[in-house]
C-alpha atoms as a PDB file:
ATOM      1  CA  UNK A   1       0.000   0.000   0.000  1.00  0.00           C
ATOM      2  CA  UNK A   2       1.507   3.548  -0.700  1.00  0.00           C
ATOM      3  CA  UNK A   3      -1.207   6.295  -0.342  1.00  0.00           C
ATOM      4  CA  UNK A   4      -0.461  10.665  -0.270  1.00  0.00           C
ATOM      5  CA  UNK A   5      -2.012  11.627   2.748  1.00  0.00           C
ATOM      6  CA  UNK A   6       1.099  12.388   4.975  1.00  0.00           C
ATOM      7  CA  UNK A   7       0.079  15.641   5.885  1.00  0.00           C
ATOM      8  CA  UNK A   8      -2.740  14.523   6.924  1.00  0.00           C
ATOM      9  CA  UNK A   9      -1.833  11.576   8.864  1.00  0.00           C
ATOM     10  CA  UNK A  10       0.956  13.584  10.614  1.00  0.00           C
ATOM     11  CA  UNK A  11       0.065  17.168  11.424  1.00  0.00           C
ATOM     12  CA  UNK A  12      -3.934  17.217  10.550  1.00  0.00           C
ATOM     13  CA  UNK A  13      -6.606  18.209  12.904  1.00  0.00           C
ATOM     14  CA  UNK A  14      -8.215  14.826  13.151  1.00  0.00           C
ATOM     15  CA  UNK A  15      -6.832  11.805  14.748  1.00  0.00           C
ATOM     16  CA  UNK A  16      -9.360   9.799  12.730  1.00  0.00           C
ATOM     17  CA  UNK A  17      -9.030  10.404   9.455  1.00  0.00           C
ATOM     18  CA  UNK A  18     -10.386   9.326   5.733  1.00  0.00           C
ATOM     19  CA  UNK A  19      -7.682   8.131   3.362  1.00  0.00           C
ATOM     20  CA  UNK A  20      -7.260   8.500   0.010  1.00  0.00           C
ATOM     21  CA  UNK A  21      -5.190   6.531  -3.150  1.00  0.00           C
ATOM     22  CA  UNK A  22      -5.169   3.037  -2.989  1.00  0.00           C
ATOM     23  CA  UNK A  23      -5.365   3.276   1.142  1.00  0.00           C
ATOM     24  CA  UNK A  24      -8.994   3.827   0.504  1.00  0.00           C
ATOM     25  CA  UNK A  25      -9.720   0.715  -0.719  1.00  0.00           C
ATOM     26  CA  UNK A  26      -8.826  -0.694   3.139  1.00  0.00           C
ATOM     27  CA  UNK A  27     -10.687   1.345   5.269  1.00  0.00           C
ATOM     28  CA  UNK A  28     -13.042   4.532   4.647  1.00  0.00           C
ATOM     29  CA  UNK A  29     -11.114   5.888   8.266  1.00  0.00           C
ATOM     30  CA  UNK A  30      -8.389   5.352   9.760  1.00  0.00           C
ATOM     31  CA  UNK A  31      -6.054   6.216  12.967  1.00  0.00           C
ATOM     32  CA  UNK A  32      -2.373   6.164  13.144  1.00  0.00           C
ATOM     33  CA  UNK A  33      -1.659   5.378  16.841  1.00  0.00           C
ATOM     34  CA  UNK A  34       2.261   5.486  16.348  1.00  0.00           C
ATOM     35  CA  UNK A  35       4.757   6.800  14.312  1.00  0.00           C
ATOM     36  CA  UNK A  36       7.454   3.673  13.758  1.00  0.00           C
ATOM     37  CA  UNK A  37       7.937   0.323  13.960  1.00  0.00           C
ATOM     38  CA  UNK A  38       9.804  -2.683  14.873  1.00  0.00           C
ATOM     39  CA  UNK A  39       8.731  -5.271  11.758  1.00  0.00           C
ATOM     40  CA  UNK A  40      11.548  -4.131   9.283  1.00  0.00           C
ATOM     41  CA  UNK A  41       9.762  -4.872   6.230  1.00  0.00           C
ATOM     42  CA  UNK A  42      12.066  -4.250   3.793  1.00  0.00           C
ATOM     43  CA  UNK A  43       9.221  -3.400   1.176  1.00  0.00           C
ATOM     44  CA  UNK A  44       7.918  -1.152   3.790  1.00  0.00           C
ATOM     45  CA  UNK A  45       6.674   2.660   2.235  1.00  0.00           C
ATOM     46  CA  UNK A  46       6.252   4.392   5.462  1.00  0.00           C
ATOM     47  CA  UNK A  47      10.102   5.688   5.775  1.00  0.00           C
ATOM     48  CA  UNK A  48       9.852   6.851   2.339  1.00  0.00           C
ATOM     49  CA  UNK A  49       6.457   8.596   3.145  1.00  0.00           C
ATOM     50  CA  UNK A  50       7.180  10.393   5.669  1.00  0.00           C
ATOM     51  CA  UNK A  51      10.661  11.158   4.670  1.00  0.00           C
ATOM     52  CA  UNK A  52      12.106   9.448   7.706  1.00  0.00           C
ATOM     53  CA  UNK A  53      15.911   7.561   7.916  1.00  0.00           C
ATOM     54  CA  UNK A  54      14.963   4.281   8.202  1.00  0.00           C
ATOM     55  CA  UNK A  55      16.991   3.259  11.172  1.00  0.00           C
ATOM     56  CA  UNK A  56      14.761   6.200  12.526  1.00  0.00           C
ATOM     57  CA  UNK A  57      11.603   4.801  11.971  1.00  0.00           C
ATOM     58  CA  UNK A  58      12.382   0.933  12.514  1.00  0.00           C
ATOM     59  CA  UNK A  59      12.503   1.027  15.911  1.00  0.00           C
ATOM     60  CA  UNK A  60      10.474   0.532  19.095  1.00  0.00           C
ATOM     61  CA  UNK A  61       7.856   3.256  18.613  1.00  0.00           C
ATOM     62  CA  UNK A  62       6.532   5.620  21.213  1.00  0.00           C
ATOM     63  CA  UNK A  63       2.586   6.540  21.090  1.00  0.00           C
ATOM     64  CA  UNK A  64       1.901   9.497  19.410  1.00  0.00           C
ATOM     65  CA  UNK A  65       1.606  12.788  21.401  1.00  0.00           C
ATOM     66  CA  UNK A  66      -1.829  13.447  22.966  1.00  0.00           C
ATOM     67  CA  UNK A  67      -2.889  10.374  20.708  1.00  0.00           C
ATOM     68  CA  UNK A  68      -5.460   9.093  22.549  1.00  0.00           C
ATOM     69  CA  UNK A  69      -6.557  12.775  23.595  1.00  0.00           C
ATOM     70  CA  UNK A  70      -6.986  13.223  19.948  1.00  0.00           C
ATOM     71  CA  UNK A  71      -9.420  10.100  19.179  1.00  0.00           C
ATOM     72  CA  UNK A  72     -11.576  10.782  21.864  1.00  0.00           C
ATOM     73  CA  UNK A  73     -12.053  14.579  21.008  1.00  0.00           C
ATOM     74  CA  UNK A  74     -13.075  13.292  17.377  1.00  0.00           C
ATOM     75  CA  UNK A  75     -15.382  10.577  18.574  1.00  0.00           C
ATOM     76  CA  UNK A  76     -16.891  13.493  20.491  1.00  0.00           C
ATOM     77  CA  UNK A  77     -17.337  15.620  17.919  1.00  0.00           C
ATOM     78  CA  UNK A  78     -18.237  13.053  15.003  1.00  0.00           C
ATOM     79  CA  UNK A  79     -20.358   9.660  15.209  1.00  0.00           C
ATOM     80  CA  UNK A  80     -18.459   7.170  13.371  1.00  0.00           C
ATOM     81  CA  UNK A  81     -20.388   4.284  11.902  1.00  0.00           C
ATOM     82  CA  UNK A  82     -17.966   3.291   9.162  1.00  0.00           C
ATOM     83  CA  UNK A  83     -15.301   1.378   9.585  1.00  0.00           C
ATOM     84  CA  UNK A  84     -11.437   2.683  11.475  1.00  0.00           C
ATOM     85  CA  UNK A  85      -8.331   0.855  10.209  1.00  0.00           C
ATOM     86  CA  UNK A  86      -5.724   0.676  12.576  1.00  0.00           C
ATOM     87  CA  UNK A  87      -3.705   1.343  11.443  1.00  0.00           C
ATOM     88  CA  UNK A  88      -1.444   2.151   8.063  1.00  0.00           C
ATOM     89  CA  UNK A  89       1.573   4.159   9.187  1.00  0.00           C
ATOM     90  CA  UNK A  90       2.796   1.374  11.824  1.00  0.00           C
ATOM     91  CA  UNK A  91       2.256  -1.482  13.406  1.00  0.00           C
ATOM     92  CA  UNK A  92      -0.135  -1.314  16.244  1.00  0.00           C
ATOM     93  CA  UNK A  93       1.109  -4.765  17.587  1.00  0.00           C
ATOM     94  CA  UNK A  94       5.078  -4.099  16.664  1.00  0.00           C
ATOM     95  CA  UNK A  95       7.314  -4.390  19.414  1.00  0.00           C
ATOM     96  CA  UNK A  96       6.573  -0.904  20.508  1.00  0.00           C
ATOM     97  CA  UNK A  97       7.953   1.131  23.456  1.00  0.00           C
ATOM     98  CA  UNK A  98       5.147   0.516  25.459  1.00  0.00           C
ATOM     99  CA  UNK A  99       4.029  -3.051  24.803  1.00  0.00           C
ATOM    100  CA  UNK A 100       0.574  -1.723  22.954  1.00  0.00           C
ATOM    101  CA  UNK A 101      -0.972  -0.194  25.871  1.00  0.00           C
ATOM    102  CA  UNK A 102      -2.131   2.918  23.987  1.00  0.00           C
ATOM    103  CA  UNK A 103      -3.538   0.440  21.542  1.00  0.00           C
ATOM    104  CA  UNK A 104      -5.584  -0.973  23.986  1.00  0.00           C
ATOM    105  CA  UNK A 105      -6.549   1.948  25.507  1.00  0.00           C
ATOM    106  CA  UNK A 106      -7.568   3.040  21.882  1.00  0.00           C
ATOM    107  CA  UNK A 107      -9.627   0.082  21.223  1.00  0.00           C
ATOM    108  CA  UNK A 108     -11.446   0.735  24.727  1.00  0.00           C
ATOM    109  CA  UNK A 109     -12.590   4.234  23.899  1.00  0.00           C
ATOM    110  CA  UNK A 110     -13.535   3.314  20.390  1.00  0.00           C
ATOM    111  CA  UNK A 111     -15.433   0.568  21.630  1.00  0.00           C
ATOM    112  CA  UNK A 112     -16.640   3.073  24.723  1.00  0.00           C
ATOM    113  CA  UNK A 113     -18.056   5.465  21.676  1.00  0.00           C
ATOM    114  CA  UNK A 114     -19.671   2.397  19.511  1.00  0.00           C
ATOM    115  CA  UNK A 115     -16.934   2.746  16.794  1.00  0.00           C
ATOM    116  CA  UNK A 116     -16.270   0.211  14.188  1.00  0.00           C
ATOM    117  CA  UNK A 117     -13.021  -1.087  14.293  1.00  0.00           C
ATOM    118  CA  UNK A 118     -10.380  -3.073  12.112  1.00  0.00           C
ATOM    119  CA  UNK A 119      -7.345  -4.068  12.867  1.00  0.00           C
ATOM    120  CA  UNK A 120      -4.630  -5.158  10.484  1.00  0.00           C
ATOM    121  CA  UNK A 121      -1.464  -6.443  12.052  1.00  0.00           C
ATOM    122  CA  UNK A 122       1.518  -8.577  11.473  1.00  0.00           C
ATOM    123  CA  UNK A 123       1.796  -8.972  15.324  1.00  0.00           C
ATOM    124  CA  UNK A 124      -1.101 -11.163  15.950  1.00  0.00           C
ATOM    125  CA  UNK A 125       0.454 -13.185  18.719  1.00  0.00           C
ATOM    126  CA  UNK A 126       0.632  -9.698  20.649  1.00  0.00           C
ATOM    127  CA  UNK A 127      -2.720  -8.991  19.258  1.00  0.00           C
ATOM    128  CA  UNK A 128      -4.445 -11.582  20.635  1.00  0.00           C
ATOM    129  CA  UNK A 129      -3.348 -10.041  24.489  1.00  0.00           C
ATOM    130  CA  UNK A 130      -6.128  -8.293  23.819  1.00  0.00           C
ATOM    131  CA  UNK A 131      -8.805 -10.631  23.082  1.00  0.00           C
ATOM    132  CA  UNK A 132     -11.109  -9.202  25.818  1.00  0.00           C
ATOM    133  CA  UNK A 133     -11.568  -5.773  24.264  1.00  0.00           C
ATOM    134  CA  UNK A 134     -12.118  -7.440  20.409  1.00  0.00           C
ATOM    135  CA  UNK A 135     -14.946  -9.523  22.306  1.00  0.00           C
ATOM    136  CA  UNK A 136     -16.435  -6.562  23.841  1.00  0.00           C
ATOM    137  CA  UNK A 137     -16.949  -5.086  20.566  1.00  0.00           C
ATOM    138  CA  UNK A 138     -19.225  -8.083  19.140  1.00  0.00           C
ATOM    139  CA  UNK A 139     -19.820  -7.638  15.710  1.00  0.00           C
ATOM    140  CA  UNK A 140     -18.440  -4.316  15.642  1.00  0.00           C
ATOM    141  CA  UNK A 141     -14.773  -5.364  14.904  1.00  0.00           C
ATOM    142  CA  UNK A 142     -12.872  -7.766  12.542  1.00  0.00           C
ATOM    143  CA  UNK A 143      -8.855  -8.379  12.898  1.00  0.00           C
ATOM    144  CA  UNK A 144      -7.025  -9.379  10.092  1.00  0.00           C
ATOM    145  CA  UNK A 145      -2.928 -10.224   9.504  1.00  0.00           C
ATOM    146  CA  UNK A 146      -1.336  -9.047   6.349  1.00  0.00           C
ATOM    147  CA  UNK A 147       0.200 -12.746   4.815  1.00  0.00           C
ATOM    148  CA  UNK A 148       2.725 -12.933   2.439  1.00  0.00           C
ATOM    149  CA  UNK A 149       5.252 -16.399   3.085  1.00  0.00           C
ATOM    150  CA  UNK A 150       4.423 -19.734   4.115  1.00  0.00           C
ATOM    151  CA  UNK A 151       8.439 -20.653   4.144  1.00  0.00           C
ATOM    152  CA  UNK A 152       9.528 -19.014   7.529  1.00  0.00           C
ATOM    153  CA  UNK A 153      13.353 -18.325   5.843  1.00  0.00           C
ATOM    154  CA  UNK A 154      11.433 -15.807   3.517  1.00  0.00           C
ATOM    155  CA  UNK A 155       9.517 -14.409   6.125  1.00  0.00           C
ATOM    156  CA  UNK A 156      12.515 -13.892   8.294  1.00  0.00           C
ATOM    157  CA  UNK A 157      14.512 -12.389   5.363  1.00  0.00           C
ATOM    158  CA  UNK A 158      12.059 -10.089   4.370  1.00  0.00           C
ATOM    159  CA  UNK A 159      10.040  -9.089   7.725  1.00  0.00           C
ATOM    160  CA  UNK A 160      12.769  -9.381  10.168  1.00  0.00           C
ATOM    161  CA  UNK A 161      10.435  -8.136  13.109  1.00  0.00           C
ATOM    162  CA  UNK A 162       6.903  -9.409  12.225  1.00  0.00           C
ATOM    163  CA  UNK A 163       5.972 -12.326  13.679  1.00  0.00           C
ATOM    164  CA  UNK A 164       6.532 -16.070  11.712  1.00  0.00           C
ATOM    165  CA  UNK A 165       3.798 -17.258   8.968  1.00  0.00           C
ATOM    166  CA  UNK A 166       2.682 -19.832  11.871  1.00  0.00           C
ATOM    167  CA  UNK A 167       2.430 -17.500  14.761  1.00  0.00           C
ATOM    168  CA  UNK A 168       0.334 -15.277  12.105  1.00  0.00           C
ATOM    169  CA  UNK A 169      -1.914 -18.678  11.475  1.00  0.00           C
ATOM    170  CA  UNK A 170      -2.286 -19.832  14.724  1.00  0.00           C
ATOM    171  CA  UNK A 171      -3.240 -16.686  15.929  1.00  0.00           C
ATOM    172  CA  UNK A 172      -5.544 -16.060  12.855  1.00  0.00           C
ATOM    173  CA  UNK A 173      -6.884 -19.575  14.300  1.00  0.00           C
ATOM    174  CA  UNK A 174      -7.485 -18.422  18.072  1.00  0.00           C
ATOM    175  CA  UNK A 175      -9.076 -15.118  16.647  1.00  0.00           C
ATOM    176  CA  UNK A 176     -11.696 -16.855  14.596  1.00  0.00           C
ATOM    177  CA  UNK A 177     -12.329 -19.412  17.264  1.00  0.00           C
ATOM    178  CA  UNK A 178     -13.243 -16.996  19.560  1.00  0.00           C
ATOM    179  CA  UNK A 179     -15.753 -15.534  17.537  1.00  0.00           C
ATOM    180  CA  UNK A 180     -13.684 -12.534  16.519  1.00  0.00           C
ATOM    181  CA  UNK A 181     -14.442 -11.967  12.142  1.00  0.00           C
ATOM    182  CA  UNK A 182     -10.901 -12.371  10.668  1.00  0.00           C
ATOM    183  CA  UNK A 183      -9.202 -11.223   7.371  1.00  0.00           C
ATOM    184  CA  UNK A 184      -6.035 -11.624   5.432  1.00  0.00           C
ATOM    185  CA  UNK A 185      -4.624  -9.224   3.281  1.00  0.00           C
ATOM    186  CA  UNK A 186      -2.432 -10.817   0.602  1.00  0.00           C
ATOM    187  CA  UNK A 187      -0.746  -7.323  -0.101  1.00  0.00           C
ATOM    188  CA  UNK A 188       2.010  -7.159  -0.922  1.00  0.00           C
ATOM    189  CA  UNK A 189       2.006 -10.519  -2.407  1.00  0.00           C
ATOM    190  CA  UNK A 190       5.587 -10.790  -3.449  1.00  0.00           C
ATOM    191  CA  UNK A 191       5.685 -14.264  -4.772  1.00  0.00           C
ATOM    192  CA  UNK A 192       2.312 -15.785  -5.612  1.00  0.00           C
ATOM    193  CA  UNK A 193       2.940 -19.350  -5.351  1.00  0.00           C
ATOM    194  CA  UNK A 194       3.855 -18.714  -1.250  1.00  0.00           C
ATOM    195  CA  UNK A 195       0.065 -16.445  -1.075  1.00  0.00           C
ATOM    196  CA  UNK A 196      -1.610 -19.324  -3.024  1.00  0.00           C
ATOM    197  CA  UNK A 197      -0.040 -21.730  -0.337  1.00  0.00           C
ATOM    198  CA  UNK A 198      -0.938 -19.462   2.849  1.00  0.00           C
ATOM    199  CA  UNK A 199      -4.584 -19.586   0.920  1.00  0.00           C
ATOM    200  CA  UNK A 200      -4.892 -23.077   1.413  1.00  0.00           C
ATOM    201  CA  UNK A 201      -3.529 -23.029   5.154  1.00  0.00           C
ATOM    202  CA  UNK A 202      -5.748 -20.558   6.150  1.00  0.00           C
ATOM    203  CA  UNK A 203      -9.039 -22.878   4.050  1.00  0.00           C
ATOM    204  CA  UNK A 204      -7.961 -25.937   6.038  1.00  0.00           C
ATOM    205  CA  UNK A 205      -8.104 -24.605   9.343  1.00  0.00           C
ATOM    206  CA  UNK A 206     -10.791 -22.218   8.345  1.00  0.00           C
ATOM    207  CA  UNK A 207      -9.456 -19.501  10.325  1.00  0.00           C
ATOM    208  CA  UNK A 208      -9.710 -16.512   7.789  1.00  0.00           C
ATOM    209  CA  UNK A 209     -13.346 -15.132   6.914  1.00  0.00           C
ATOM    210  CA  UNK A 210     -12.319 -12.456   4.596  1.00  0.00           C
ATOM    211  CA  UNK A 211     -10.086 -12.031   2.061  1.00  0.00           C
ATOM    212  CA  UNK A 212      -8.188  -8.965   0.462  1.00  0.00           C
ATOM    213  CA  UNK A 213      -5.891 -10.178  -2.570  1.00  0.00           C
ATOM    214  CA  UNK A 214      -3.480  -7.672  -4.239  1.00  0.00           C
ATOM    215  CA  UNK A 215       0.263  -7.683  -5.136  1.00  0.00           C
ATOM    216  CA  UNK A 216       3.173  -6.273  -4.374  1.00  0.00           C
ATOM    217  CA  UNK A 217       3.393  -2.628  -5.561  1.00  0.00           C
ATOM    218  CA  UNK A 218       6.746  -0.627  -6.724  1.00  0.00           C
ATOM    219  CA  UNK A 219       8.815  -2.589  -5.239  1.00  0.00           C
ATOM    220  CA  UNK A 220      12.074  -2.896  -7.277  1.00  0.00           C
ATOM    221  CA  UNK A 221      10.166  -4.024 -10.125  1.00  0.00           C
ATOM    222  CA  UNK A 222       9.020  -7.416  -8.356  1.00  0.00           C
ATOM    223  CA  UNK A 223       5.711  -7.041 -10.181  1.00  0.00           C
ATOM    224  CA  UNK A 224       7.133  -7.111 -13.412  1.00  0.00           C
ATOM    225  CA  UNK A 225       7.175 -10.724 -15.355  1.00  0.00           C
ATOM    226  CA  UNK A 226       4.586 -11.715 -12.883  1.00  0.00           C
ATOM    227  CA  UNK A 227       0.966 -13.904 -14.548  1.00  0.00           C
ATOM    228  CA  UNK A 228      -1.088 -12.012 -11.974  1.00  0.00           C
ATOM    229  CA  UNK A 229      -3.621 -13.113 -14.333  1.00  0.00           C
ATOM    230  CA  UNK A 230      -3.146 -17.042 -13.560  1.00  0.00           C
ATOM    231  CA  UNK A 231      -2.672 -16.060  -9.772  1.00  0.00           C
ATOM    232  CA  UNK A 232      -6.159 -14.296  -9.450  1.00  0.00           C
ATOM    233  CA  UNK A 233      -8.128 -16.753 -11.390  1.00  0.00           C
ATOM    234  CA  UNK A 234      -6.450 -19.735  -9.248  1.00  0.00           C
ATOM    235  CA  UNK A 235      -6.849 -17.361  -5.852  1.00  0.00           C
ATOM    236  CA  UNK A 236     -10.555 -16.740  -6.837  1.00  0.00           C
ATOM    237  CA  UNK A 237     -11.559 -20.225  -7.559  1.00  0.00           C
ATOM    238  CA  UNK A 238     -10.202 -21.656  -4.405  1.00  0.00           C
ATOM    239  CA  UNK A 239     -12.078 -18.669  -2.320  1.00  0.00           C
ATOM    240  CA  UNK A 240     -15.270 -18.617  -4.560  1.00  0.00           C
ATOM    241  CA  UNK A 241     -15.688 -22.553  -3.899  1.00  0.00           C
ATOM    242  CA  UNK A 242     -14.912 -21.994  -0.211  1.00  0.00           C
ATOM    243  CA  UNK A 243     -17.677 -19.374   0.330  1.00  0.00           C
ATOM    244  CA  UNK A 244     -15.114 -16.901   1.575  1.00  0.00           C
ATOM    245  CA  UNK A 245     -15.453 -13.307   0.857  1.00  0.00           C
ATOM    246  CA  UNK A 246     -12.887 -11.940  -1.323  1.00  0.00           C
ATOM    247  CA  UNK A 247     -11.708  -8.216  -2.328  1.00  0.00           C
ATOM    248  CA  UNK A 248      -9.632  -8.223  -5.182  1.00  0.00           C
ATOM    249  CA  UNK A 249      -7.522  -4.927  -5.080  1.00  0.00           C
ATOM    250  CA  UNK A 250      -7.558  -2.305  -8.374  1.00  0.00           C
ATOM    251  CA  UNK A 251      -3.979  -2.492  -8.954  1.00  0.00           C
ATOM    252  CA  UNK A 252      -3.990  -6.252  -9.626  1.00  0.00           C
ATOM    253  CA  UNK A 253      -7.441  -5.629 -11.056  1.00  0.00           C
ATOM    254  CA  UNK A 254      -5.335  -3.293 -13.942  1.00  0.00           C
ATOM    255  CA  UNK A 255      -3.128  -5.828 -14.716  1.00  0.00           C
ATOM    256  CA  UNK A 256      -5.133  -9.270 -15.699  1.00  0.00           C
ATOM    257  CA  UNK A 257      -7.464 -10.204 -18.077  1.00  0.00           C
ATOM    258  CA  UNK A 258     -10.273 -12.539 -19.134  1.00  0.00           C
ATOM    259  CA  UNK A 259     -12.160 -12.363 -15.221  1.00  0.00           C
ATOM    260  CA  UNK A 260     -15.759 -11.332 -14.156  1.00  0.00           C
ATOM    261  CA  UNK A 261     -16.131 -10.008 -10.768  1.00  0.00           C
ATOM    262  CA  UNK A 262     -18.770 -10.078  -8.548  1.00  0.00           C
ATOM    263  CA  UNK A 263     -20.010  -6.572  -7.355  1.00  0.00           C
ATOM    264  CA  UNK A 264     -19.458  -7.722  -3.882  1.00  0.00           C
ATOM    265  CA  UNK A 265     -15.650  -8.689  -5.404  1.00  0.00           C
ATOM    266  CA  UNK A 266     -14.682  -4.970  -6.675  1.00  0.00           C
ATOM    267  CA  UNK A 267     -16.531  -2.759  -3.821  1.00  0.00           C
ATOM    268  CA  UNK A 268     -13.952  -2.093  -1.135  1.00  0.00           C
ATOM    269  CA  UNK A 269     -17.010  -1.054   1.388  1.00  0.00           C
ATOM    270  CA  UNK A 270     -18.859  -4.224   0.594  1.00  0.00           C
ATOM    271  CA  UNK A 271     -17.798  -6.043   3.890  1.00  0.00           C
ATOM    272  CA  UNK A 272     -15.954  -3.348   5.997  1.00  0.00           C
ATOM    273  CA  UNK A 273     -17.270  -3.508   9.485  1.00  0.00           C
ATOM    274  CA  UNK A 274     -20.092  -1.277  10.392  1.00  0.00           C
ATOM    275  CA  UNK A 275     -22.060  -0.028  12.873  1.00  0.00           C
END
């Protein structure tokens, strides 16, 4: 994901904001809790972004000032009842400076002001400390983790920090069992034979209720050469015949051929959480 709304996510008025570019097709809000993290992607925008060195940024990251201030003085002042990403710049369950306790204190005034809430992480095992609060908000919430190896050399090689391809699983797994709606985002996905694998992990186990499939995006060319075509027909047939719901991002849309979508398939909004 690279989206153009830095001055808006770092000096705007509102904590909660709406995002624009291809960050729209997430989330029609989202909130930025901290400025950092500790995943290392190396395909990671955010450094770039913002401008930021990038031994800077990939640290452990401190809560932004007055953050939680901030979201309560816009849940005051608006009623939200679309859907809140947390979060886009960051990791709200990276190894962060102070072990995601403003992210849980986040979560309990969004859930406090009836706010719909998703949460997109590559921390899940540190996600799931906070089980309690996701139950709280019922149907109000979904928690998804972004997927993109199976082989756990790859994932260590490309997201040094994030947590392994099984921790992601098996806490995808706890999630759903608890009743919490799950999602995967296969963006970036930079080698589609490794998504189409993680696809069929997350089928057998059924762990994964909804499904966002893109590619990787300017990246040192990585999506160059690629049949995204053959990937998003394969992807789409395994879903389809699972009954999953599926997403299929406009920048892979762009780039294949010979498909018919579903409405449901091409609407970003179609099964963001509501109020």
């Amino acid at each position: 994901m690279i989206f153009r709304a830095k001055t808006a996510i770092i000096r705007g008025m509102s904590i909660i904001y709406q995002p624009t570019g291809m960050a729209r097709e997430y989330s029609p809000y989202a909130c930025n809790i901290y400025i950092g993290c500790s995943h290392r992607c190396k395909y990671c925008y955010a450094p770039h972004t913002l401008q930021r060195n990038e031994n800077a940024y990939f640290g452990k990251p401190l809560p932004r000032k007055d953050v939680l201030r901030g979201i309560e003085k816009d849940l005051q002042v608006q009623k939200y009842d679309k859907q809140i990403l947390l979060s886009f710049i960051g990791d709200v369950y990276c190894e962060n400076a102070d072990n995601s306790q403003t992210t849980r204190d986040a979560l309990r005034l969004l859930n406090a002001y009836e706010a719909p809430v998703a949460v997109l992480t590559k921390g899940v095992s540190r996600a799931l400390r906070d089980l309690d609060i996701f139950k709280a908000f019922g149907k109000r919430i979904m928690v998804g983790a972004t997927l993109t190896f199976m082989d756990e050399e790859k994932s260590k090689e490309w997201e040094s920090g994030a947590d392994l391809p099984s921790q992601r699983l098996s806490g995808l797994k706890a999630l759903h069992d608890a009743g919490i709606k799950t999602f995967a985002s296969f963006e970036p996905s930079l080698d589609p034979i490794e998504s189409l694998k993680l696809i069929h992990a997350t089928l057998a186990d059924n762990s994964v209720d909804h499904y966002k499939i893109g590619k990787v995006n300017n990246y040192k060319g990585m999506d160059k050469g690629v049949d995204w075509t053959s990937y998003i027909k394969e992807a789409l047939s395994i879903l389809r015949e699972a009954g999953k719901q599926i997403y299929v991002k406009s920048g892979v849309r762009t780039l294949v051929t010979g498909i018919e979508y579903l409405p449901c398939e091409i609407d970003p909004d179609y099964y963001a959480v509501r109020v």
